[in-house]
C-alpha atoms as a PDB file:
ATOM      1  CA  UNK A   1      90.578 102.265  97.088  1.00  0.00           C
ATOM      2  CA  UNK A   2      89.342 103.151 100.308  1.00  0.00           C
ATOM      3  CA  UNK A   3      91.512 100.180 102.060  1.00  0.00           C
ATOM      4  CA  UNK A   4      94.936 101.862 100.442  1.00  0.00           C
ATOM      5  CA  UNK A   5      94.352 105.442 101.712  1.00  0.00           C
ATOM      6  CA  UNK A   6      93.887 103.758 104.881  1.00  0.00           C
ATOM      7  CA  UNK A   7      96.785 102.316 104.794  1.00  0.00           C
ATOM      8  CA  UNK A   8      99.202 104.946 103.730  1.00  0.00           C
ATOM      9  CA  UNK A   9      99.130 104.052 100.555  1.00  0.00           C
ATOM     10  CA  UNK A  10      99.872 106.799  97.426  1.00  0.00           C
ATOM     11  CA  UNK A  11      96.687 108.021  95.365  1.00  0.00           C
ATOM     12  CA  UNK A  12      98.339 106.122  92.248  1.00  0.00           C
ATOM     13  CA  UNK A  13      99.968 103.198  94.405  1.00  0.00           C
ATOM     14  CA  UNK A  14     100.579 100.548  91.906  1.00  0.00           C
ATOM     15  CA  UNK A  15      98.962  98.223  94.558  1.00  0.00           C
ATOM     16  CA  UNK A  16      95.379  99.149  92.885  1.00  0.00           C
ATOM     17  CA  UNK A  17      96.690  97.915  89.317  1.00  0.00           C
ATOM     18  CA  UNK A  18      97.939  94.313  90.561  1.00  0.00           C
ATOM     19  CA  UNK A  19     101.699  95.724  89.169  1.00  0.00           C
ATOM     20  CA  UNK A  20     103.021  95.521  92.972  1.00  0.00           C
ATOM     21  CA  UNK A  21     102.861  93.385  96.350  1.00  0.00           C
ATOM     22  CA  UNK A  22     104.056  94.102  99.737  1.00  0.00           C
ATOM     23  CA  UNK A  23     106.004  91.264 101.354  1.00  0.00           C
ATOM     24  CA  UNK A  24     107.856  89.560 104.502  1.00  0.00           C
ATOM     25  CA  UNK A  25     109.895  86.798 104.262  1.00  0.00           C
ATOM     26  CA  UNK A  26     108.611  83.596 106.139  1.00  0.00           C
ATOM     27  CA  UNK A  27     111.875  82.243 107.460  1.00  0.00           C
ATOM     28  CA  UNK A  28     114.217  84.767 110.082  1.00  0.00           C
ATOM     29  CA  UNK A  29     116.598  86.383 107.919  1.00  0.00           C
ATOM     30  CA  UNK A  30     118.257  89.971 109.197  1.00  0.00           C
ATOM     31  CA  UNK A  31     117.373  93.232 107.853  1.00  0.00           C
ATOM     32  CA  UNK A  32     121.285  93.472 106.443  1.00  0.00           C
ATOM     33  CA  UNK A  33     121.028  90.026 104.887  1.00  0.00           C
ATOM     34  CA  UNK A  34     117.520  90.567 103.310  1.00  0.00           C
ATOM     35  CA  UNK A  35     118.455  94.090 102.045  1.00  0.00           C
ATOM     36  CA  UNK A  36     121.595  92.794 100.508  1.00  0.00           C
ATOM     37  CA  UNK A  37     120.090  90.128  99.118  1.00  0.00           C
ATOM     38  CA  UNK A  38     117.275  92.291  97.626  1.00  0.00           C
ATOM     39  CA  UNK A  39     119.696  94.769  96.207  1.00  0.00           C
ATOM     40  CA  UNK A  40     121.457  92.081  94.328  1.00  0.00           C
ATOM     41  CA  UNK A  41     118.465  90.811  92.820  1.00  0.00           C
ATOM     42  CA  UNK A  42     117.664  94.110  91.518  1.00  0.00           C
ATOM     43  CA  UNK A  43     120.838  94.690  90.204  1.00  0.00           C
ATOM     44  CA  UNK A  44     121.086  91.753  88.174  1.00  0.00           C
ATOM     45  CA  UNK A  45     117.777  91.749  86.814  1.00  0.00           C
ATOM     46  CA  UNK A  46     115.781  94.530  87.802  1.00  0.00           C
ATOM     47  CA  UNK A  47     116.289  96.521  84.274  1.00  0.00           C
ATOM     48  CA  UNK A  48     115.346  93.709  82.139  1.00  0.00           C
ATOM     49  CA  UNK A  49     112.172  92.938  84.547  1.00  0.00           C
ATOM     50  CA  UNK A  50     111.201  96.691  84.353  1.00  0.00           C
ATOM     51  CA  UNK A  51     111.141  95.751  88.514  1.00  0.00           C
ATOM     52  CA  UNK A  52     110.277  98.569  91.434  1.00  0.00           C
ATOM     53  CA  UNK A  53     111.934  97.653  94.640  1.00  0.00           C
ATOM     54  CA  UNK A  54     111.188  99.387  98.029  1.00  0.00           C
ATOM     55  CA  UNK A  55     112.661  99.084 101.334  1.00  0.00           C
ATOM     56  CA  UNK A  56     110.337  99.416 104.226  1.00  0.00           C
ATOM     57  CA  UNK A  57     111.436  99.805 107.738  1.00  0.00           C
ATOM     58  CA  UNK A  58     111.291  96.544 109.430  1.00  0.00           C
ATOM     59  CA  UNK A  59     111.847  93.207 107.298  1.00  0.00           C
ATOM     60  CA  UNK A  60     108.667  94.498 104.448  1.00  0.00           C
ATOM     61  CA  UNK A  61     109.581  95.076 101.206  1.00  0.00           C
ATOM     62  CA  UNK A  62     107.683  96.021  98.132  1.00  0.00           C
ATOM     63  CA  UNK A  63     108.375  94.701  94.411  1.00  0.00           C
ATOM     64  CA  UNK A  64     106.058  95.810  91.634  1.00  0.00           C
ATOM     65  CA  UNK A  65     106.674  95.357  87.288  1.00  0.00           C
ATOM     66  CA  UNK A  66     106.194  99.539  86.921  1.00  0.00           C
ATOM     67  CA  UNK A  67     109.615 100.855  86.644  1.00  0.00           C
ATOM     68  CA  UNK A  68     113.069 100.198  86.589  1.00  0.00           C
ATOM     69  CA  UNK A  69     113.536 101.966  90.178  1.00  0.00           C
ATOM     70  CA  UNK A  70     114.326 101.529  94.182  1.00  0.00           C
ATOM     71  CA  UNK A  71     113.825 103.456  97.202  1.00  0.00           C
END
């Protein structure tokens, strides 16, 4: 869509299949604690969820059901 490329969004971004959402957490949390906490999550179940985690600068993060797979 015209709304992801303007955004910065990739050609194929799972965003346009409903597979993936971009998120901040509501309550203050630090960019250590929410990576770590992230990480472990994806650890534990990521393989068996099939789940895509990305770490955006800042306190975003992206999670999407595509592929067992971080960056």
């Amino acid at each position: 869509s015209s709304y992801n490329l303007r955004a910065g969004g990739a050609k194929k971004s799972k965003h346009l299949e409903f597979f993936a959402v971009d998120l901040k957490p509501v309550k203050v949390i630090s960019r250590k604690e929410l990576h770590a906490k992230l990480l472990e999550l994806w650890e534990k179940k990521g393989k068996q969820n099939n789940l895509g985690l990305g770490l955006y600068s800042g306190l975003r993060f992206h999670i999407d059901r595509a592929g067992y797979r971080k960056w």
